[in-house]
N, C-alpha and C. Protein backbone atom coordinates (compact mmCIF):
# COMPACT_ATOMS: atom_id res chain seq x y z
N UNK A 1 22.71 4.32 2.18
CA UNK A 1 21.52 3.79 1.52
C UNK A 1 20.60 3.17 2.57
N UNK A 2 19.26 3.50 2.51
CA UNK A 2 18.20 2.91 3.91
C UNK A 2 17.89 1.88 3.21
N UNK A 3 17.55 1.69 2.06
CA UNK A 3 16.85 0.28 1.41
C UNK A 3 17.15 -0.71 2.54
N UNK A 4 16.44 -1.69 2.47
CA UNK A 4 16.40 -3.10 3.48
C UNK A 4 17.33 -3.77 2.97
N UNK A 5 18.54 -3.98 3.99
CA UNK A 5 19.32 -5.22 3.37
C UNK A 5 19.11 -6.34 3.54
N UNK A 6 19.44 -6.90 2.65
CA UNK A 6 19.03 -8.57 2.41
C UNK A 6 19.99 -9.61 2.86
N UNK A 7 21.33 -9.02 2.69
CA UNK A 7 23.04 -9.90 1.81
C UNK A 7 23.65 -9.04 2.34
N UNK A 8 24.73 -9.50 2.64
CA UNK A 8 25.81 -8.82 3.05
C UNK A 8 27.10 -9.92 2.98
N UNK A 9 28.03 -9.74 2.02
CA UNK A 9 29.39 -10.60 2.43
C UNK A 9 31.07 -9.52 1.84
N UNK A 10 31.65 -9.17 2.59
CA UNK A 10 32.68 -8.26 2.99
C UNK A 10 31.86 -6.70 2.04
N UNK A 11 32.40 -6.30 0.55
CA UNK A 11 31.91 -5.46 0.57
C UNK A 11 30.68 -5.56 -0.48
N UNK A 12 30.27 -6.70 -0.50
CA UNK A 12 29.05 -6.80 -1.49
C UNK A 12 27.71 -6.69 -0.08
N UNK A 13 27.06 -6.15 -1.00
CA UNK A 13 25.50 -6.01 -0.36
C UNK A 13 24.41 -6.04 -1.05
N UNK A 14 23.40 -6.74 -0.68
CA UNK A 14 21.66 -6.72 -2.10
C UNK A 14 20.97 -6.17 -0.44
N UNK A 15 20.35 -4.77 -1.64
CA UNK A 15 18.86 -4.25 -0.87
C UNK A 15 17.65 -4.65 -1.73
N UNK A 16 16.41 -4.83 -0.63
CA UNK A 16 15.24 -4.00 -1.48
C UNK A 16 15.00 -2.93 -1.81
N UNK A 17 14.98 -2.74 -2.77
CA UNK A 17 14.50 -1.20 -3.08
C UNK A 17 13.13 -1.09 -3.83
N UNK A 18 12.18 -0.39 -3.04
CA UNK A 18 10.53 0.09 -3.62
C UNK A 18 10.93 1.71 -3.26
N UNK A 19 10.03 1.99 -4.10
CA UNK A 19 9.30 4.03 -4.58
C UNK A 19 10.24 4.60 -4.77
N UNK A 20 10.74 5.43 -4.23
CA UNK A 20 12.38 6.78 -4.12
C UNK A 20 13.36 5.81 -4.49
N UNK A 21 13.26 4.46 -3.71
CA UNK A 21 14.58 4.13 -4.09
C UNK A 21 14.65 3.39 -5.04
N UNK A 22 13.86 3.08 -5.65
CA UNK A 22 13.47 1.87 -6.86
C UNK A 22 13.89 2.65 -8.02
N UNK A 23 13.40 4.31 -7.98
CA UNK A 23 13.48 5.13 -9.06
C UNK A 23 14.93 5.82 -9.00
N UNK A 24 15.20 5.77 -7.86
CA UNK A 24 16.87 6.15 -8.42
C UNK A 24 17.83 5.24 -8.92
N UNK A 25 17.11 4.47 -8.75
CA UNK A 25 18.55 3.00 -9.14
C UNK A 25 18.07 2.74 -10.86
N UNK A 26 17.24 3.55 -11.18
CA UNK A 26 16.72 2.76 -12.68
C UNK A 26 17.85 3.53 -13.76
N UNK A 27 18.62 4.35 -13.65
CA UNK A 27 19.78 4.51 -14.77
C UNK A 27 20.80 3.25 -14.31
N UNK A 28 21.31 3.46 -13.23
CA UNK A 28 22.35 2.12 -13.04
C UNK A 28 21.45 0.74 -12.98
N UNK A 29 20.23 0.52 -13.36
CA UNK A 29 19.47 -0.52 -13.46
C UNK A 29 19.72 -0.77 -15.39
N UNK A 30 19.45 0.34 -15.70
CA UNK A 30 19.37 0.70 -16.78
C UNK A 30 20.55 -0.11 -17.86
N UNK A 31 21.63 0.80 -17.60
CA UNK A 31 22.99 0.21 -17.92
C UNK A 31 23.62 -1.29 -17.34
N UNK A 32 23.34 -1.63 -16.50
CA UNK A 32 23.55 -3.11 -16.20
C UNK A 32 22.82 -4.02 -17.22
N UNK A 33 21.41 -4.28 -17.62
CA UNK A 33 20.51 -4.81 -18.22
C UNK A 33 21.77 -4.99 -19.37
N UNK A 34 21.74 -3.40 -20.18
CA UNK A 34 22.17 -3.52 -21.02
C UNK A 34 23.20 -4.46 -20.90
N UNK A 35 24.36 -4.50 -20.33
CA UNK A 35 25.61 -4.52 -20.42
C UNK A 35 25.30 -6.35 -20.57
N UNK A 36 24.66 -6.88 -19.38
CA UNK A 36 24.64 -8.10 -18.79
C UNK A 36 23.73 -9.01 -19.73
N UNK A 37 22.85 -8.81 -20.46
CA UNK A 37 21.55 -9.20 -21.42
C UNK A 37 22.37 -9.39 -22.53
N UNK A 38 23.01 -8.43 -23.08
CA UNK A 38 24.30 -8.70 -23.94
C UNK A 38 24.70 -9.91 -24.39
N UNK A 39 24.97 -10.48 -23.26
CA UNK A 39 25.74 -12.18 -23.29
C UNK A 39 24.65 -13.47 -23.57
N UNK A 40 24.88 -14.17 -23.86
CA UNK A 40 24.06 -15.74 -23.92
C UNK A 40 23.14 -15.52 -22.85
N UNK A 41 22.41 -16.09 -22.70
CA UNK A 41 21.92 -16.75 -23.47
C UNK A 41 20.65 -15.52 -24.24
N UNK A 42 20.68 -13.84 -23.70
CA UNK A 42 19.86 -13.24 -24.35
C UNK A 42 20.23 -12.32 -25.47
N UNK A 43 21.42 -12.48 -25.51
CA UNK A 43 21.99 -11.76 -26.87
C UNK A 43 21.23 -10.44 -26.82
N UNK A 44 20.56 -10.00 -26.15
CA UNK A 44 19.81 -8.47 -26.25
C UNK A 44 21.02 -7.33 -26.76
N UNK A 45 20.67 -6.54 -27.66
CA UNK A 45 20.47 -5.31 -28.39
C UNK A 45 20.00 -4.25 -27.81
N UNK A 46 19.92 -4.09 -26.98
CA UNK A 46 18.87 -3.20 -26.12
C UNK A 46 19.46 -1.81 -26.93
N UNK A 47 18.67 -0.92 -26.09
CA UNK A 47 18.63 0.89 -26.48
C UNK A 47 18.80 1.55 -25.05
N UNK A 48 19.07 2.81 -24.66
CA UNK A 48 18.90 3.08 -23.60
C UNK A 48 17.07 3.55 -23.57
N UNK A 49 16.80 4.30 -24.81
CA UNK A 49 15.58 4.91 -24.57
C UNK A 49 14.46 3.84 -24.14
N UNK A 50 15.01 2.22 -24.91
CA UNK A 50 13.70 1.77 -24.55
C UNK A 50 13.86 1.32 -23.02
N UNK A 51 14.92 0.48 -23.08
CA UNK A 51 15.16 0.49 -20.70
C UNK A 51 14.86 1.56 -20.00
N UNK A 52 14.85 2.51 -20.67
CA UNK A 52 13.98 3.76 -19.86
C UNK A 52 12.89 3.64 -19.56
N UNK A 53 11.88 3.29 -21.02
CA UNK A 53 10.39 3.41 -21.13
C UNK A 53 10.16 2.04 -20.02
N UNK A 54 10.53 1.33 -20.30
CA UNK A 54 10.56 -0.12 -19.77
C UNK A 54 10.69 -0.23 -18.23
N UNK A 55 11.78 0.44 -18.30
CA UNK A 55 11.52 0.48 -16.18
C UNK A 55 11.16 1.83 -15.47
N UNK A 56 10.47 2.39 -16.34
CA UNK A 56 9.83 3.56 -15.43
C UNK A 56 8.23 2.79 -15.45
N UNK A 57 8.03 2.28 -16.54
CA UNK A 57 6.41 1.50 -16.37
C UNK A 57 7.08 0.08 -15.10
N UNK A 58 7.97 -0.68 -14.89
CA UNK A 58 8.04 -1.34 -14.13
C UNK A 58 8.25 -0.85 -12.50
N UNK A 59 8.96 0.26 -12.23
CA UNK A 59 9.03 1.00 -10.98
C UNK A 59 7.70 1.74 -10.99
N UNK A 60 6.83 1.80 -11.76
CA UNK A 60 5.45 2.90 -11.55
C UNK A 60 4.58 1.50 -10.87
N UNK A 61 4.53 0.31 -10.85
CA UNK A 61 3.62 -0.89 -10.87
C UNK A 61 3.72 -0.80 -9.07
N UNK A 62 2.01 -1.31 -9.05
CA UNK A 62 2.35 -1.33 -7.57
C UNK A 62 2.86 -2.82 -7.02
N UNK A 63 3.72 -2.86 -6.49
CA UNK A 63 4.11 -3.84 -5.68
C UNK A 63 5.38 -4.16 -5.89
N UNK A 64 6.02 -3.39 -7.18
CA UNK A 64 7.30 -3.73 -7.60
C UNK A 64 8.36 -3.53 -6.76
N UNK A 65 9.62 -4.48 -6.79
CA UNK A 65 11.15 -4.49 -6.12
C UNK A 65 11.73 -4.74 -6.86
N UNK A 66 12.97 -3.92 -6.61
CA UNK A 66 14.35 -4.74 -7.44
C UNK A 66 15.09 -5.17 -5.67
N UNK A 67 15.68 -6.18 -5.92
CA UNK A 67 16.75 -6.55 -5.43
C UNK A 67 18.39 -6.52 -5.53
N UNK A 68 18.89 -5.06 -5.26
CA UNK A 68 19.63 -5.08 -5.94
C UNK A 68 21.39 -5.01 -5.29
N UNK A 69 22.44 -5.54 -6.20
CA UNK A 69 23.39 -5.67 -5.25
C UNK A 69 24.66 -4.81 -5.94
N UNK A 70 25.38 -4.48 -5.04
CA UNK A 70 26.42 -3.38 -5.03
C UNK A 70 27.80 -4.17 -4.33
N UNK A 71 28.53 -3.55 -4.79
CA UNK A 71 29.77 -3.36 -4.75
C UNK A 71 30.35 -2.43 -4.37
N UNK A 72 30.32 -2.36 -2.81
CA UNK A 72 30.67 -0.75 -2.43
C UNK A 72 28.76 0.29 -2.82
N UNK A 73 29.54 1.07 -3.23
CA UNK A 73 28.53 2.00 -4.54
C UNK A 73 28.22 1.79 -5.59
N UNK A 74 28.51 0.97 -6.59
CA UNK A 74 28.72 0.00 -7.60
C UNK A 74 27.28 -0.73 -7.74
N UNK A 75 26.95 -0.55 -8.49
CA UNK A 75 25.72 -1.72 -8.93
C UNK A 75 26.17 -2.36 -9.28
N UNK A 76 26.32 -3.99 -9.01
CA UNK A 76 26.67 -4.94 -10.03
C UNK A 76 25.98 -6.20 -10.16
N UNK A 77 24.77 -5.61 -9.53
CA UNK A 77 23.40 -7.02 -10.11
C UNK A 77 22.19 -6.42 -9.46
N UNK A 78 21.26 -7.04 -10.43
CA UNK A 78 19.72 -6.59 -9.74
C UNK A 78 18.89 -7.86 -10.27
N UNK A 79 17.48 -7.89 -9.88
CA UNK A 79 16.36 -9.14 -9.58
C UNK A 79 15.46 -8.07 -9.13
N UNK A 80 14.31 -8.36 -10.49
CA UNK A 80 13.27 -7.19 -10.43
C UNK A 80 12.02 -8.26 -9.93
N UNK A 81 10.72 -7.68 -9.79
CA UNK A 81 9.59 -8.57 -9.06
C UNK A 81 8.48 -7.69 -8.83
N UNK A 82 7.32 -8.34 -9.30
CA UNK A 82 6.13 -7.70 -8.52
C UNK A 82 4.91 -8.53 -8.76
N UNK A 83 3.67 -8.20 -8.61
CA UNK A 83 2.46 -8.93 -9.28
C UNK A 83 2.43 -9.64 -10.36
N UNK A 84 1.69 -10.23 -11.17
CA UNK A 84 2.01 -10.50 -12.30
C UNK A 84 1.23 -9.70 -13.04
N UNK A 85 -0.20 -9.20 -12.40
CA UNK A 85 -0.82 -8.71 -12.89
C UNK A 85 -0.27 -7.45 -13.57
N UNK A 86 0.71 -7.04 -12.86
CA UNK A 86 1.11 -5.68 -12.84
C UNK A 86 1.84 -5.48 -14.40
N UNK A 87 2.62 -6.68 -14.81
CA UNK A 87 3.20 -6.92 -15.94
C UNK A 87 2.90 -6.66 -17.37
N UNK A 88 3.58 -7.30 -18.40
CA UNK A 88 2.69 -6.91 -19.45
C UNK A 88 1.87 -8.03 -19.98
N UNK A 89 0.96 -8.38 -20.50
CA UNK A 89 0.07 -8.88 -21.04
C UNK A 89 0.68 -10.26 -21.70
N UNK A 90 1.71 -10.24 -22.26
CA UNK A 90 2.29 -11.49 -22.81
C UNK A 90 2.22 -12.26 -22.07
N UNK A 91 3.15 -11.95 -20.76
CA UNK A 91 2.89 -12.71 -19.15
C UNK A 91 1.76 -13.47 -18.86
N UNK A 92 1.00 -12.87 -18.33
CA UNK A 92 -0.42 -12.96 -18.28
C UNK A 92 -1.16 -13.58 -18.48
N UNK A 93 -0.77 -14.27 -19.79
CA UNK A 93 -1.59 -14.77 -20.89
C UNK A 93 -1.45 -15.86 -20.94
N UNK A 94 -0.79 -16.48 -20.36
CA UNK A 94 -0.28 -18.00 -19.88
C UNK A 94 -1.15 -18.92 -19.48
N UNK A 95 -0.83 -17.64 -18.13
CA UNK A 95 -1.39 -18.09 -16.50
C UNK A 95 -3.04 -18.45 -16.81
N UNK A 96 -3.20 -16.99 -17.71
CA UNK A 96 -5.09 -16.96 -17.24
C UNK A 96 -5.56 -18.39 -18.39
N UNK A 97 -5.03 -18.58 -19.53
CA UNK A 97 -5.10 -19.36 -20.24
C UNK A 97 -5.17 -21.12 -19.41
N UNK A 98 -4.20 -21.31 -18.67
CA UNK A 98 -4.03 -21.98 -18.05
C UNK A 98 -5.05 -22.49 -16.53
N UNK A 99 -5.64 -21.34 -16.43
CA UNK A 99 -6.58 -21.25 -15.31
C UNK A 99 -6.34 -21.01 -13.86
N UNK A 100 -4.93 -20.53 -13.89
CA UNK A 100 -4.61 -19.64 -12.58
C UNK A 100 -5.52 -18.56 -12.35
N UNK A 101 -5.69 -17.97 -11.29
CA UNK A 101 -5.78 -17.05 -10.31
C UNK A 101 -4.86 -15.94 -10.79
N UNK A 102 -4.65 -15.09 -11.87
CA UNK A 102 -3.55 -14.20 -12.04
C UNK A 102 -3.50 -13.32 -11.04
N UNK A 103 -4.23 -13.34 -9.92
CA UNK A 103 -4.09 -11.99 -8.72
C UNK A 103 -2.87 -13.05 -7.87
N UNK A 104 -2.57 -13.92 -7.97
CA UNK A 104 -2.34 -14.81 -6.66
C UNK A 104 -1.16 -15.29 -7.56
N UNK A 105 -0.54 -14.65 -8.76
CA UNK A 105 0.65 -15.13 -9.34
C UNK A 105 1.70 -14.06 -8.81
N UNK A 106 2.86 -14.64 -8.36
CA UNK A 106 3.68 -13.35 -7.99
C UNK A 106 5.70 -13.63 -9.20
N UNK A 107 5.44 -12.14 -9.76
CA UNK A 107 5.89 -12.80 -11.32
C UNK A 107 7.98 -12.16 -10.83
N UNK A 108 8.47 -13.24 -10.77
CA UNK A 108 10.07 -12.39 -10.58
C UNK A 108 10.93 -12.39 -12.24
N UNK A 109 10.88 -11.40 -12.02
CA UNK A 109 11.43 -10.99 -13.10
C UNK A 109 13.04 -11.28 -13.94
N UNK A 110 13.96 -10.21 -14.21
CA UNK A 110 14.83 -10.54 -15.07
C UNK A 110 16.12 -10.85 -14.02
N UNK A 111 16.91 -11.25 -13.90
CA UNK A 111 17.99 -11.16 -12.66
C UNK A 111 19.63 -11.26 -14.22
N UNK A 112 20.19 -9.68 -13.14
CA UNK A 112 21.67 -9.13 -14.20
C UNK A 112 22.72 -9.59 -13.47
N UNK A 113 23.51 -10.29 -13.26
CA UNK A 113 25.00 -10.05 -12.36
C UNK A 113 26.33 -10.44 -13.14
N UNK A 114 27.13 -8.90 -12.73
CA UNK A 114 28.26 -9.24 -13.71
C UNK A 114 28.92 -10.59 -13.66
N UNK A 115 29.52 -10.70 -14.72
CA UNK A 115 30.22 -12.32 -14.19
C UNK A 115 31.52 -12.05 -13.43
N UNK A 116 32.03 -11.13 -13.13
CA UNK A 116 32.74 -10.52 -12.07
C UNK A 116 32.58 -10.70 -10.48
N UNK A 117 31.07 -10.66 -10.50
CA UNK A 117 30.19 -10.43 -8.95
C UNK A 117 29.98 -12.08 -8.73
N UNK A 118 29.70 -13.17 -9.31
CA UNK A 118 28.80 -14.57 -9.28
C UNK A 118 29.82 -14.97 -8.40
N UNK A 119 28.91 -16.20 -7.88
CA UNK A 119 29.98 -16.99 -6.76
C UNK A 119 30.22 -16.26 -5.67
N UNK A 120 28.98 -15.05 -5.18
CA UNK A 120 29.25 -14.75 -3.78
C UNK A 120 27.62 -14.75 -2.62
N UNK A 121 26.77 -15.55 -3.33
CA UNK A 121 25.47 -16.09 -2.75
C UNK A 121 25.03 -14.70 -3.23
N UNK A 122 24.65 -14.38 -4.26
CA UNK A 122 23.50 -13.18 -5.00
C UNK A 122 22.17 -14.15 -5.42
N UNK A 123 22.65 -15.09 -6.02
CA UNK A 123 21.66 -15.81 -6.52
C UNK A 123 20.77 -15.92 -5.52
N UNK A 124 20.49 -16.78 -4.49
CA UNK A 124 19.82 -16.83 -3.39
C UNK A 124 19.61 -15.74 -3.02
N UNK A 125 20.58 -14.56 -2.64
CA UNK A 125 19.85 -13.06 -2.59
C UNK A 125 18.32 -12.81 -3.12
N UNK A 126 18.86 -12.86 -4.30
CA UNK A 126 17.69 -12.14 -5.47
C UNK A 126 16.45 -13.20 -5.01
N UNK A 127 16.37 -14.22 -5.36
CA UNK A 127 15.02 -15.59 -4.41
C UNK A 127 14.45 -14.87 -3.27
N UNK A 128 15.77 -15.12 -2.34
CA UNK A 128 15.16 -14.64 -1.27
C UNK A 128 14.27 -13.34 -0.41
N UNK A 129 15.04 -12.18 -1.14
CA UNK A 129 14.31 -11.03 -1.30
C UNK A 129 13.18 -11.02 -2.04
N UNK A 130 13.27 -11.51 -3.07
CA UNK A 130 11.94 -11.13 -3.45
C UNK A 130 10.69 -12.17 -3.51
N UNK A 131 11.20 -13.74 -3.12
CA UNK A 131 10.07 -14.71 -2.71
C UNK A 131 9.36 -13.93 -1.11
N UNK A 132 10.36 -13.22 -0.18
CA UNK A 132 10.35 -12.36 0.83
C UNK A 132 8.91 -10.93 0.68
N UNK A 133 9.38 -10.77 -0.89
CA UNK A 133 8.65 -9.29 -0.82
C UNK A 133 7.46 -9.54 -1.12
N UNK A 134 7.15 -11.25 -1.78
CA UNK A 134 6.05 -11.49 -2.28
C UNK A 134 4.44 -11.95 -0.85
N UNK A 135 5.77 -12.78 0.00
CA UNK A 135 5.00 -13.19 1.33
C UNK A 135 4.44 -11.39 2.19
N UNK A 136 5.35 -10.72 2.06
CA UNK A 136 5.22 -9.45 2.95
C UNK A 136 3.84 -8.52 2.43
N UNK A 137 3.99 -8.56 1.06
CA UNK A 137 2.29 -8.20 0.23
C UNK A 137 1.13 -9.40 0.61
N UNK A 138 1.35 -10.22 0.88
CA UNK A 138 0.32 -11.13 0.70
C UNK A 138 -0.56 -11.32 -0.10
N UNK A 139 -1.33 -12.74 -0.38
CA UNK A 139 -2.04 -13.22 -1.17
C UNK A 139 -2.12 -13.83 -2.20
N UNK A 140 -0.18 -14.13 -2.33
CA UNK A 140 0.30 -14.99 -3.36
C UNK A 140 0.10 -16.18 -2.86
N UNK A 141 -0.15 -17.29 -4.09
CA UNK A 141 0.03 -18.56 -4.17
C UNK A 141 0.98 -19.35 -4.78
N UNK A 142 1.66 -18.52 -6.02
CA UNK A 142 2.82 -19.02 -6.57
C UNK A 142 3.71 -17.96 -6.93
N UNK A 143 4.97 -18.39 -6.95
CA UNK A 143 6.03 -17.69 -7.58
C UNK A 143 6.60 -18.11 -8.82
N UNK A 144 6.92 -17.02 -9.68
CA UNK A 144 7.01 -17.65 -11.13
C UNK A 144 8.33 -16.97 -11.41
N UNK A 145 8.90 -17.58 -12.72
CA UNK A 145 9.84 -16.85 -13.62
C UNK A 145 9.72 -17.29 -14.78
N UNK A 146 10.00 -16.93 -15.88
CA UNK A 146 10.45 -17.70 -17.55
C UNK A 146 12.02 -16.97 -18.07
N UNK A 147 12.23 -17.98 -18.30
CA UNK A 147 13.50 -18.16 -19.66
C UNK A 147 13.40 -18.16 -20.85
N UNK A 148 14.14 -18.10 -21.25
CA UNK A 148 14.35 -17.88 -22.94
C UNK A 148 14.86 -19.13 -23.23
N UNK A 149 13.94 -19.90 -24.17
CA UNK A 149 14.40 -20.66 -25.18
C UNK A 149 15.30 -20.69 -26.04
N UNK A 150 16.86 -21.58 -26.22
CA UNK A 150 17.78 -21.18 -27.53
C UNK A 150 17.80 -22.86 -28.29
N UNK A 151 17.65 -23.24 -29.46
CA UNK A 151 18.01 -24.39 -29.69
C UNK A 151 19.75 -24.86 -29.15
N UNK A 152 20.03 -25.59 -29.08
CA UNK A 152 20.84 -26.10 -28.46
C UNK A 152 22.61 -26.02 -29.50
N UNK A 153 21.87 -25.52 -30.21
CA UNK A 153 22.90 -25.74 -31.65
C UNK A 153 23.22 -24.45 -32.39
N UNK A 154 22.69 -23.50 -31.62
CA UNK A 154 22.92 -21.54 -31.47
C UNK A 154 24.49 -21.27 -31.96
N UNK A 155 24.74 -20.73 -33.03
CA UNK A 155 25.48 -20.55 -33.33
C UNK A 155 26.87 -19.66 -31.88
N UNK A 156 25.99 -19.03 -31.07
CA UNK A 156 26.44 -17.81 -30.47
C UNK A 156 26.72 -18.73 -29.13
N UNK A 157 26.28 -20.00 -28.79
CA UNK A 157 26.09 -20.48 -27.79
C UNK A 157 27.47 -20.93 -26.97
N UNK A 158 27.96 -20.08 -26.00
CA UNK A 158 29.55 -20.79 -25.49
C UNK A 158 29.42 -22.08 -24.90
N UNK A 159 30.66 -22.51 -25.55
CA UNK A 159 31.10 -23.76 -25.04
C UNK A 159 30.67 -24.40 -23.72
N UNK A 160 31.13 -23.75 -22.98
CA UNK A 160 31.35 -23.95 -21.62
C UNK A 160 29.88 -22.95 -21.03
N UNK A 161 29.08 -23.12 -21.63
CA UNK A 161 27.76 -22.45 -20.53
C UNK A 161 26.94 -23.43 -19.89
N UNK A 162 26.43 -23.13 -18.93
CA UNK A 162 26.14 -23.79 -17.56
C UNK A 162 24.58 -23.63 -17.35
N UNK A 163 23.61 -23.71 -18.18
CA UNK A 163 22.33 -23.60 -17.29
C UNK A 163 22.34 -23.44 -16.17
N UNK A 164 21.35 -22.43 -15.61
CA UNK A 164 20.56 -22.54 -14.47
C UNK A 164 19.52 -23.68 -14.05
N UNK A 165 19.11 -24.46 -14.62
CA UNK A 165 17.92 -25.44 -14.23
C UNK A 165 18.47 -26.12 -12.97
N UNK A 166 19.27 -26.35 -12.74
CA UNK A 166 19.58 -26.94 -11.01
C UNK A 166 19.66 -26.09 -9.89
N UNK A 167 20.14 -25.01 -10.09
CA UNK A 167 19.89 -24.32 -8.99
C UNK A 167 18.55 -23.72 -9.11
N UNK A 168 17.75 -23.78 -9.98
CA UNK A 168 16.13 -23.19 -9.60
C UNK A 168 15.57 -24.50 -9.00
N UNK A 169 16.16 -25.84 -9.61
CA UNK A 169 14.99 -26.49 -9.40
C UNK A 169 15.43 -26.90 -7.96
N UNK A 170 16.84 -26.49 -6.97
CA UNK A 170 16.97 -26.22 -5.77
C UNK A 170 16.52 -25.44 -4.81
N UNK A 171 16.19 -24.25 -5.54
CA UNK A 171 15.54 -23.11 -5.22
C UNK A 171 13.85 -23.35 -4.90
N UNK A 172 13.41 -24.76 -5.21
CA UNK A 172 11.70 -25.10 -5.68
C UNK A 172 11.13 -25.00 -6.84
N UNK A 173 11.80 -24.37 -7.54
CA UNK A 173 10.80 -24.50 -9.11
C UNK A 173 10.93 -25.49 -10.32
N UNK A 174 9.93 -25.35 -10.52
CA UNK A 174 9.93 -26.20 -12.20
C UNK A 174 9.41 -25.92 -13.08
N UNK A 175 9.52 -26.43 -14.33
CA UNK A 175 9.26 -25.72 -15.63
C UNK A 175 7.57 -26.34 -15.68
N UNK A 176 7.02 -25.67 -15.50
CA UNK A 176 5.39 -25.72 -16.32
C UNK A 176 5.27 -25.81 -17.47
N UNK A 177 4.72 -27.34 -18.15
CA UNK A 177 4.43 -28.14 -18.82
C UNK A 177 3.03 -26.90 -20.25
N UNK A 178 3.62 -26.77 -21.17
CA UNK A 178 3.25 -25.88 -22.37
C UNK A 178 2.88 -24.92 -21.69
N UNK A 179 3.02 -23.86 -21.05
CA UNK A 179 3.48 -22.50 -20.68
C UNK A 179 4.42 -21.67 -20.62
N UNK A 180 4.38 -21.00 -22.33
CA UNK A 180 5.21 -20.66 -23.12
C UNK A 180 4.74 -19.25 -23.26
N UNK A 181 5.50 -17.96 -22.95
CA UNK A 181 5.34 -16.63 -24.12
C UNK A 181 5.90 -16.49 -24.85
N UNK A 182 5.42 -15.36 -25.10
CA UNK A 182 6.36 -14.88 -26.33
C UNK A 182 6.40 -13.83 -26.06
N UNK A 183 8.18 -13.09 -26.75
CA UNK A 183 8.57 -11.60 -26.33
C UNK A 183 9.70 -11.38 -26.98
N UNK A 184 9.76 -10.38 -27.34
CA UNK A 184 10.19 -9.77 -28.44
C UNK A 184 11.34 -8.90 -28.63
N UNK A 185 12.98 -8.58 -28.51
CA UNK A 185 13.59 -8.16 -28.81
C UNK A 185 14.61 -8.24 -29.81
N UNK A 186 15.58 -7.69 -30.34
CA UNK A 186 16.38 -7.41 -31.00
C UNK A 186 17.99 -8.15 -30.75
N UNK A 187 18.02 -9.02 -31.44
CA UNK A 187 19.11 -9.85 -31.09
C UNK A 187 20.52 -9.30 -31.55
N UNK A 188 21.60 -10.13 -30.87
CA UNK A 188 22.81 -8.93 -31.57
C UNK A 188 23.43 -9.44 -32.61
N UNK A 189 22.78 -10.56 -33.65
CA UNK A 189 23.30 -11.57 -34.59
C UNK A 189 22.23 -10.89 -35.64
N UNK A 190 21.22 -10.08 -35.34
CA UNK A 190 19.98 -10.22 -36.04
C UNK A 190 19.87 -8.69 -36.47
N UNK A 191 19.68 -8.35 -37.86
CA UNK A 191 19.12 -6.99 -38.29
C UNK A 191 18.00 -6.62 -37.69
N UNK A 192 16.81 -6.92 -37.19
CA UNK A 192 15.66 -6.59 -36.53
C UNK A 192 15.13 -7.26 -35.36
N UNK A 193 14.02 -7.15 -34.73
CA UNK A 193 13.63 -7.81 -33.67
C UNK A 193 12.79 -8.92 -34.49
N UNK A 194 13.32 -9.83 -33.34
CA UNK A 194 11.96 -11.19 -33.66
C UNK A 194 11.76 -12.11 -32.45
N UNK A 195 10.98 -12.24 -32.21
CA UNK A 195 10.25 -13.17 -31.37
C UNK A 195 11.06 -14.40 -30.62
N UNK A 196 10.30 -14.35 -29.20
CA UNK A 196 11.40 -15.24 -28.47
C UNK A 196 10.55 -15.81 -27.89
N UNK A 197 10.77 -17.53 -27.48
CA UNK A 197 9.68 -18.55 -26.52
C UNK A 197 10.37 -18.29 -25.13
N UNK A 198 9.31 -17.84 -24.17
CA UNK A 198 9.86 -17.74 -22.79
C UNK A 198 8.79 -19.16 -22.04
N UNK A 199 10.09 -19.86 -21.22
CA UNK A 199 9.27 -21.20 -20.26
C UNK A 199 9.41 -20.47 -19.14
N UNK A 200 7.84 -20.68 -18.91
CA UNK A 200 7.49 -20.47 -17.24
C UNK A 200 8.35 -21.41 -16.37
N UNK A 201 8.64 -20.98 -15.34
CA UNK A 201 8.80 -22.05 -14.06
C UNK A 201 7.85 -21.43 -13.03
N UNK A 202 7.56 -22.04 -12.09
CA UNK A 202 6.83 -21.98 -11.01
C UNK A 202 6.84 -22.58 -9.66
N UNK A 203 6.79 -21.94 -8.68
CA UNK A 203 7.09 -22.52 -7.28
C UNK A 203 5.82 -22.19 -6.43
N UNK A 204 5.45 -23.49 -5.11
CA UNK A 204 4.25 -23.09 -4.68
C UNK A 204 4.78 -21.93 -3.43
N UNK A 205 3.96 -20.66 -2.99
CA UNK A 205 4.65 -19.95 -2.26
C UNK A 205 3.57 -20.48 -0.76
């Protein structure tokens, strides 16, 4: 594989991957989502047809990366990223609302890793590559992500789950104060899709 490596620890490895290689990794991109989205806190339902539609418009965007990490040959995590502009409109709608610069937002996306793979520095991988891919385009001013909102009292919610909010807010970010989307899938508790609050975080790049 030529992709740029990022990570390396015995046989785990995270590349960048943009164009040829962005587009071959999108079935095993594909099936991870699924598999990994599954769990808490996104309960996703997914389809294959729609992760299809979904990351062939995200690998078509210009500026897009996944960051992605293997096991051997093995996919077993990825950390997608590009413009924000490039995104969909829900995104978007925040920022410009808010009075950002949406050319100068650089938006990282969903990050999958089996719980098999965690606990071998991926996390920082996925940051680093792609806070990396954002400086290498230039003209960003911030780096962003959002989460999914669950009330705290989620029927589905395990015991023993661990937020992320400390290691982002180690990483530099913080949650931006009423910058909220909304987005929409199919839960696996739920007969249909309905609507989900995503919190921005944001870091200065």
């Amino acid at each position: 594989m030529s992709a740029a490596l990022i990570h390396r620890k015995g046989r785990i490895t995270a590349r960048a991957l943009t164009g040829p290689d962005l587009v071959a990794a999108l079935p095993a991109l594909a099936r991870l989502r699924m598999t990994v989205f599954r769990d808490w806190p996104y309960l996703y339902d997914g389809s294959l047809a729609y992760e299809e539609a979904y990351l062939a418009k995200f690998a078509a965007a210009k500026g897009a990366v996944c960051i992605a990490a293997y096991d051997g040959d093995d996919m077993v995590g990825a950390s997608t990223a590009g413009p924000l502009v490039e995104t969909d409109a829900e995104f978007v709608a925040p920022f410009a609302a808010a009075g950002y610069d949406t050319r100068r937002v650089f938006y990282c996306g969903e990050s999958v890793l089996l719980a098999s793979h965690r606990g071998h520095g991926l996390g920082h991988a996925f940051f680093d590559g792609r806070e990396g891919h954002a400086r290498a385009l230039g003209g960003f001013a911030w780096s962003s992500f959002c989460r999914v909102v669950r009330p705290d009292d989620h029927p589905l919610k395990p015991q023993d789950y661990r937020p992320l909010d400390e290691f982002w807010k180690r990483r530099g970010y913080a949650p931006a104060p009423g910058m909220v989307a909304g987005y929409e899938w199919k839960d696996v508790d739920q007969p249909q899709p309905t609507m989900h609050p995503m919190q921005f975080w944001l870091k200065a790049l």
